[in-house]
Protein backbone atom coordinates (compact mmCIF):
# COMPACT_ATOMS: atom_id res chain seq x y z
CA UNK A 1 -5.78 4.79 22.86
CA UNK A 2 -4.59 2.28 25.59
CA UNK A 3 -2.45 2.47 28.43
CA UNK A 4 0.57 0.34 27.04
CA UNK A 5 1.03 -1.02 31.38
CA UNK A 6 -2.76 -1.43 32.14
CA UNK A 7 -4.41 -1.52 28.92
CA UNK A 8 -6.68 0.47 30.33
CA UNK A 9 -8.68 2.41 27.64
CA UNK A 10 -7.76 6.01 27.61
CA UNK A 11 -9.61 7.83 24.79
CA UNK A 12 -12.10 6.37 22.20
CA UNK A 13 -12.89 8.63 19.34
CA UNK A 14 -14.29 8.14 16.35
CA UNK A 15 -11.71 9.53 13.23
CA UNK A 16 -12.26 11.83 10.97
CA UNK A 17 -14.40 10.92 7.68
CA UNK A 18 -11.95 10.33 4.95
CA UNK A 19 -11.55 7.99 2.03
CA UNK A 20 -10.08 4.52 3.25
CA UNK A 21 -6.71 4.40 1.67
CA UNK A 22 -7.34 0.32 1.26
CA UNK A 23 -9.97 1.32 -1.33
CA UNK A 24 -7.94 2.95 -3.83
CA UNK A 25 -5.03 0.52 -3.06
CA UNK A 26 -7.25 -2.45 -3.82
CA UNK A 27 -9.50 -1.17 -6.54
CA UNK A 28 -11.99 -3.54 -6.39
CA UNK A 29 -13.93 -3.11 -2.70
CA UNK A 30 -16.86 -5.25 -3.43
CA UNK A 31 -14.87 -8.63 -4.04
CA UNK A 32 -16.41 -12.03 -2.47
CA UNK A 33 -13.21 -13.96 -3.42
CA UNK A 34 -9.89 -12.57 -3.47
CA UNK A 35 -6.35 -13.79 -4.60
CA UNK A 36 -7.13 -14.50 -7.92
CA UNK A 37 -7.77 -12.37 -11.48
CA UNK A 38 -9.10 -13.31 -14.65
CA UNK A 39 -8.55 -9.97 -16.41
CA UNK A 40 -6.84 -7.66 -13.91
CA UNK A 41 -9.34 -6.34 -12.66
CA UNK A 42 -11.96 -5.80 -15.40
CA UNK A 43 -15.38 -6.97 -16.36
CA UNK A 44 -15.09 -10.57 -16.19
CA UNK A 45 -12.88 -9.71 -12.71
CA UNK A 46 -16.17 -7.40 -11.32
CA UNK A 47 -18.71 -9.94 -13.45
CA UNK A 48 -16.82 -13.07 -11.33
CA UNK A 49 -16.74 -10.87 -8.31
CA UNK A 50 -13.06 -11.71 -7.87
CA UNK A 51 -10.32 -9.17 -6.58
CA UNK A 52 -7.14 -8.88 -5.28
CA UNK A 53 -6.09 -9.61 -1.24
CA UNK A 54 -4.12 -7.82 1.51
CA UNK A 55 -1.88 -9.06 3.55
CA UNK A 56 -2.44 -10.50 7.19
CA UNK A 57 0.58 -8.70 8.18
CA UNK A 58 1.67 -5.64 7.77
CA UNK A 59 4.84 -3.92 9.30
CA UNK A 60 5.41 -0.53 10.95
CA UNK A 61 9.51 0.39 9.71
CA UNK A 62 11.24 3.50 9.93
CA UNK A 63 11.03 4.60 13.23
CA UNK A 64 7.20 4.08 13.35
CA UNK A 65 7.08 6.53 10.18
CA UNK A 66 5.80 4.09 7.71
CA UNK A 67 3.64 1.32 7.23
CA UNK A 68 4.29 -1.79 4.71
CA UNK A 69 1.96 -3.32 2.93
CA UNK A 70 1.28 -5.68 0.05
CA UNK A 71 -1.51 -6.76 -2.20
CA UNK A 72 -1.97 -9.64 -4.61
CA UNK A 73 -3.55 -11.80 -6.74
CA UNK A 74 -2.61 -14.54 -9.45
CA UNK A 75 -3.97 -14.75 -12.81
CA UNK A 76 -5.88 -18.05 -13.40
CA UNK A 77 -5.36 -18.60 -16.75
CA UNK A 78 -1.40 -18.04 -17.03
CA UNK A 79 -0.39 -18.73 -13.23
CA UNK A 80 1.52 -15.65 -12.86
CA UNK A 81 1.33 -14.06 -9.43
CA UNK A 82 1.16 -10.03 -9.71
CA UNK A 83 2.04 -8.73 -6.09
CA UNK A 84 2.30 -5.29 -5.03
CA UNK A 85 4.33 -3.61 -2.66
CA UNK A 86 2.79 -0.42 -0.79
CA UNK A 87 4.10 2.50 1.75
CA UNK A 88 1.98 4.19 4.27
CA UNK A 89 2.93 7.27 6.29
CA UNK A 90 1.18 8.31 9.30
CA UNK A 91 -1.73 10.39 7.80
CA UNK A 92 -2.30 7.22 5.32
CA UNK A 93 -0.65 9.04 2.63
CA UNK A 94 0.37 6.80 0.16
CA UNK A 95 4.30 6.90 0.22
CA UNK A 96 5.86 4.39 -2.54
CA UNK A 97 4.64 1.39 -4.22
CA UNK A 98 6.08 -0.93 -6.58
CA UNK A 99 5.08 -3.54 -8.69
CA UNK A 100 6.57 -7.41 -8.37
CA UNK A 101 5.62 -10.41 -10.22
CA UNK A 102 6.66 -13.53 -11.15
CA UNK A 103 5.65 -16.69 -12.46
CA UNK A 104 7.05 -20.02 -11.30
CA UNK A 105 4.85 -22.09 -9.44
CA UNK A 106 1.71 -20.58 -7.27
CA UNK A 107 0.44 -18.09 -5.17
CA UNK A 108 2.05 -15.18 -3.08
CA UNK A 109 2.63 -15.30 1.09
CA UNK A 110 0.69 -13.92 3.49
CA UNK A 111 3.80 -12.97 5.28
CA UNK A 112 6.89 -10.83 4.61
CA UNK A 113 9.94 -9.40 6.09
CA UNK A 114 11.09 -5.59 5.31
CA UNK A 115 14.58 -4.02 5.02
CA UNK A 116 16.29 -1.10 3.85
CA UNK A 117 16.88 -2.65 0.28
CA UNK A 118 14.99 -5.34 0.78
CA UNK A 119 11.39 -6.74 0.52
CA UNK A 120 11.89 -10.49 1.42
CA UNK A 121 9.17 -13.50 1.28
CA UNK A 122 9.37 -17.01 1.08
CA UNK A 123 7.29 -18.65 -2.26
CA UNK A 124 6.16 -22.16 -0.99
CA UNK A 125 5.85 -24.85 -3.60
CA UNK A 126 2.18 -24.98 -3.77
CA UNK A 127 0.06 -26.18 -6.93
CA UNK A 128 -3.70 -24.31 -6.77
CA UNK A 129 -6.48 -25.32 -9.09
CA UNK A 130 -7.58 -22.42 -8.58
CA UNK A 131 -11.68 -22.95 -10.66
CA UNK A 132 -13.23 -24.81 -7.62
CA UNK A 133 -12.23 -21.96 -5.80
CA UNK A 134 -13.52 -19.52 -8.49
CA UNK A 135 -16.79 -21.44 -8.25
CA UNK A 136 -17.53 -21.34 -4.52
CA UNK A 137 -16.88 -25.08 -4.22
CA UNK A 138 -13.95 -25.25 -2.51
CA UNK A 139 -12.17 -23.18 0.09
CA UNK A 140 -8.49 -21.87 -0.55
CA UNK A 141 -6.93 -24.82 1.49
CA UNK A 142 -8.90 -27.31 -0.22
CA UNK A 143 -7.42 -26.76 -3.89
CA UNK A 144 -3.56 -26.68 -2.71
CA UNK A 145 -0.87 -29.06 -2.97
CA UNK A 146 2.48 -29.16 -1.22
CA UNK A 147 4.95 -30.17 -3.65
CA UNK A 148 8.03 -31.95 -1.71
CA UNK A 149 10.18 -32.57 -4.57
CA UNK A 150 11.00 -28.69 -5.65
CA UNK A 151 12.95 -26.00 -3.50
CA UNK A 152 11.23 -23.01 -2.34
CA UNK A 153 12.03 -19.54 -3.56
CA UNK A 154 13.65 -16.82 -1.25
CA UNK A 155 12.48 -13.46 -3.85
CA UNK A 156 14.47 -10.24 -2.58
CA UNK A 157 12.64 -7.88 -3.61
CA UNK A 158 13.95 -3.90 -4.30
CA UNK A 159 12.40 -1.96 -2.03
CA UNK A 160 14.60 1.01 -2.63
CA UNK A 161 14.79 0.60 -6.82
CA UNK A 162 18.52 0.48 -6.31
CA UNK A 163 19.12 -3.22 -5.21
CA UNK A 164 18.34 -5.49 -7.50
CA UNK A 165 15.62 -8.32 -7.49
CA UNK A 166 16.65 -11.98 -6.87
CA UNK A 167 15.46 -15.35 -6.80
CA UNK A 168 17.35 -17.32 -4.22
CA UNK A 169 16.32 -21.61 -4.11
CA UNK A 170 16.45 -23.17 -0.63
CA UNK A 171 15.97 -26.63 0.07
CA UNK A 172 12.17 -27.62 0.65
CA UNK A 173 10.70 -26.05 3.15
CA UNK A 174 6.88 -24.05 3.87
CA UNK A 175 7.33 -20.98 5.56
CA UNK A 176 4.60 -19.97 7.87
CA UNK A 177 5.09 -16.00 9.52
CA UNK A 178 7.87 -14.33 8.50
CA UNK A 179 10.10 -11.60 12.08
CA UNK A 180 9.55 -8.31 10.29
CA UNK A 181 13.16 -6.92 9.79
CA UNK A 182 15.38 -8.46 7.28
CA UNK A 183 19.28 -8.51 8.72
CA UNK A 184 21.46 -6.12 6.54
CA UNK A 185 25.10 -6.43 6.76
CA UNK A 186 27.23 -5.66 3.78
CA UNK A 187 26.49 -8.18 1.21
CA UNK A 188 24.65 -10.43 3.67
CA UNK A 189 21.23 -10.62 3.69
CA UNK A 190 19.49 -12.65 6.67
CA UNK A 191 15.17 -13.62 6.99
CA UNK A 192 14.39 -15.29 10.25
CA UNK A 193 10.97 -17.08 9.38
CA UNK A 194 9.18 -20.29 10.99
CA UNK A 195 7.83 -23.26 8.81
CA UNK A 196 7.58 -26.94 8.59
CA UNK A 197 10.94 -29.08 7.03
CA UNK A 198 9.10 -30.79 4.19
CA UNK A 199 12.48 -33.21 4.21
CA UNK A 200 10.89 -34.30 7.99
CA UNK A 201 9.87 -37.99 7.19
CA UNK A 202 7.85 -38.43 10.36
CA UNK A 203 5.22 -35.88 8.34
CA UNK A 204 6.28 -35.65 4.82
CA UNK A 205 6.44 -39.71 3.52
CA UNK A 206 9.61 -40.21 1.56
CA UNK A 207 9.12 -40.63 -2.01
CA UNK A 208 5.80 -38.82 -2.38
CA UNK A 209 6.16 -36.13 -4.95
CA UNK A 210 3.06 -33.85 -3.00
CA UNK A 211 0.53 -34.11 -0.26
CA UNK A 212 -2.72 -32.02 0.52
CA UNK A 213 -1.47 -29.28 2.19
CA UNK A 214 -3.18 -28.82 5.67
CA UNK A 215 -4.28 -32.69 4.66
CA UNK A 216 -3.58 -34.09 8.61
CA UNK A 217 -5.87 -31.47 10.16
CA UNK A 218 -9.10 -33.27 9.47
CA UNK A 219 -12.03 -33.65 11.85
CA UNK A 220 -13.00 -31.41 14.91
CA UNK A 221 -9.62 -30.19 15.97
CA UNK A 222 -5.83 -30.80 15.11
CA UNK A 223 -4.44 -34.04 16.54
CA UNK A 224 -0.85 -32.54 17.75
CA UNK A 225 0.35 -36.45 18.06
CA UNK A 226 2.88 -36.60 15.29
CA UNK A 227 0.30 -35.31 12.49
CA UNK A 228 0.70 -31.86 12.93
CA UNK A 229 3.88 -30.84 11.32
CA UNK A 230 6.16 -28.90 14.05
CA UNK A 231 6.55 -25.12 13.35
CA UNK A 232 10.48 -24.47 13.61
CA UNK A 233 12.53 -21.34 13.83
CA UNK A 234 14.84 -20.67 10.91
CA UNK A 235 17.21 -18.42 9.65
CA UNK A 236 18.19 -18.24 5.86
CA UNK A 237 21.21 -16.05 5.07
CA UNK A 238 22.22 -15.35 1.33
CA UNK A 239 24.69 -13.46 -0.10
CA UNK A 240 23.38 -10.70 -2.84
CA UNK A 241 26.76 -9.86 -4.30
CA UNK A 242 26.99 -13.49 -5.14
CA UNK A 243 23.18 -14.20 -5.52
CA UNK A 244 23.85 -17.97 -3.37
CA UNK A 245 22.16 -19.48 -0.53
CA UNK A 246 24.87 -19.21 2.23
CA UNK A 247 22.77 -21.29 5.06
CA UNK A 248 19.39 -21.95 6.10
CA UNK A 249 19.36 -23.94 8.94
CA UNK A 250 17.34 -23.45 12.59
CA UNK A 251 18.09 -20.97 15.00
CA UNK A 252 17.77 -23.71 17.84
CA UNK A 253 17.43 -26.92 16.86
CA UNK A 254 13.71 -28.52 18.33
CA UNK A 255 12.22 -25.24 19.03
CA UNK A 256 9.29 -24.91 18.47
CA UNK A 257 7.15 -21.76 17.77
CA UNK A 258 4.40 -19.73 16.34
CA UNK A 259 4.11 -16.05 15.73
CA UNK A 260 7.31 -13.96 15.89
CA UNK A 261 7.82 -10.51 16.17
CA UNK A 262 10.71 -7.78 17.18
CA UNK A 263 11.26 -4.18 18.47
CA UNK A 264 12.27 -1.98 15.47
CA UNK A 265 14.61 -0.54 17.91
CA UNK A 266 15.80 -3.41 19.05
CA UNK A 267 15.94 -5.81 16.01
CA UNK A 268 18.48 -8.10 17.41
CA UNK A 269 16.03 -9.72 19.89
CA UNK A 270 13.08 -11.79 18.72
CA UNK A 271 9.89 -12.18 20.22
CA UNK A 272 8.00 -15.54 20.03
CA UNK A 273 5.18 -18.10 21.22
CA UNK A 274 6.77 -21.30 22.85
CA UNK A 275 5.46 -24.06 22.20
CA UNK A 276 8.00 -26.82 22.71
CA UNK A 277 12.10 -27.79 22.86
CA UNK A 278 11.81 -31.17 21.99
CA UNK A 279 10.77 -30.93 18.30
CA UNK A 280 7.20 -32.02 18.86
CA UNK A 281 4.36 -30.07 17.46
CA UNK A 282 2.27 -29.15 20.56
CA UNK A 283 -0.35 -25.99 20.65
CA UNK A 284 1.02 -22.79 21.93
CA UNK A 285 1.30 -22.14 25.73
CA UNK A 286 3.49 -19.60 26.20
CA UNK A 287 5.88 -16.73 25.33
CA UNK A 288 9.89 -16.55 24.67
């Protein structure tokens, strides 16, 4: 426990023994590589020492009450991506969970947003090979393709098994971190994310159909000098009654940014890392 002014330490104690919750949520604890299934989890799954993954970012909702989760993995052989949505409480209790798959084009986030009827991620048009991977001979990064001809997915999710599930296109675009609370009003439904514009032609040549995704950050360290795609602010808006892409469009044009987060209690203002106003992609130096 920390003092939230000084960050002093205040108590350290070790907790109670107990099962880890991840264990039974995951299934398969031993895994060496993780986002992708043969057989859902059986033999050739344990034999191939293959699993499913968590996500890098979980959310705390409902007045600090629960914890959001998902895990996932996609199936090698038919492409389809199996994620699945899961509800902490405070004691680790398992709350809810639901299952959400689909199947066009590759791989789930890392990020997502979560509302009352709502869980919202963005599905970037990426193409995985996915057996180098499988065979230790490539890392994650190294088998994926950007594909700058197709529009990415906006999937609303149900998170409440009333709302129904929808597939929203927006115009190409690879979303990076995701603000946690999706924007609820009436029939609107608003996800602030921040991402590269795959329609930018100072990055993304005109006329190319894909590139190697993460291709310009070769050698010792990323060269920020117009190779480095800029990481913009963005806020996509749909309507659910209608199921169509009302905008998506930046927040403030030529900001640029890196990880984003709110106060559930006050959801209206957004927390960020500046890194620029002048649309250039430059390393993080301080906060907004």
């Amino acid at each position: 426990e920390l003092d939230a002014t000084t960050l002093e330490t205040l108590e350290q104690r070790e907790p109670a023994p107990r099962d880890d919750p991840f264990d039974k949520v995951l299934g398969d604890k031993g895994a060496a590589l993780r986002g992708v299934t043969i057989d859902q989890g059986g033999l050739v799954d344990r034999l191939m020492n293959v699993g499913r993954f968590f996500t890098a970012h979980p959310h705390v909702v409902d007045n600090g009450e629960t914890l959001v989760g998902f895990v996932s993995c996609q199936d090698a052989l038919t492409q389809e991506t199996i994620m699945q949505f899961v509800e902490f409480d405070q004691d680790w209790a398992l709350k809810h969970q639901s299952t959400y798959p689909f199947t066009e084009g590759a791989g789930a986030p890392h990020d997502f947003s979560v509302g009352s009827n709502y869980y919202a991620f963005f599905q970037n048009t990426i193409t995985m090979n996915q057996l180098p991977y499988i065979l230790g001979l490539k890392s994650p990064t190294q088998i994926m393709q950007l594909q700058l001809d197709k529009s990415t997915i906006l999937h609303l999710a149900s998170r409440n098994g009333e709302a129904s599930n929808m597939q929203i296109n927006v115009p190409p675009y690879f979303t990076v971190h995701s603000v946690p609370i999706v924007e609820e009003t009436g029939s609107l439904v608003s996800v602030y994310t921040n991402g590269w514009d795959l329609k930018d032609r100072r990055y993304f040549p005109k006329g190319s159909k894909s590139v190697p995704f993460l291709g310009a950050w070769g050698g010792r360290y990323p060269d920020f000098e117009n190779v480095v795609p800029p990481s913009l602010f963005f806020r996509t808006t749909v309507n659910t009654e209608t199921r169509e892409l009302v905008s998506h469009e930046e927040v403030i044009p030529g900001m640029v940014v890196d990880f984003m987060t709110q106060d559930e209690q006050l959801p209206h203002i957004h927390y960020m890392s500046l890194a620029d106003i002048t649309n250039d992609s430059l390393p993080s130096v301080g906060y907004a």
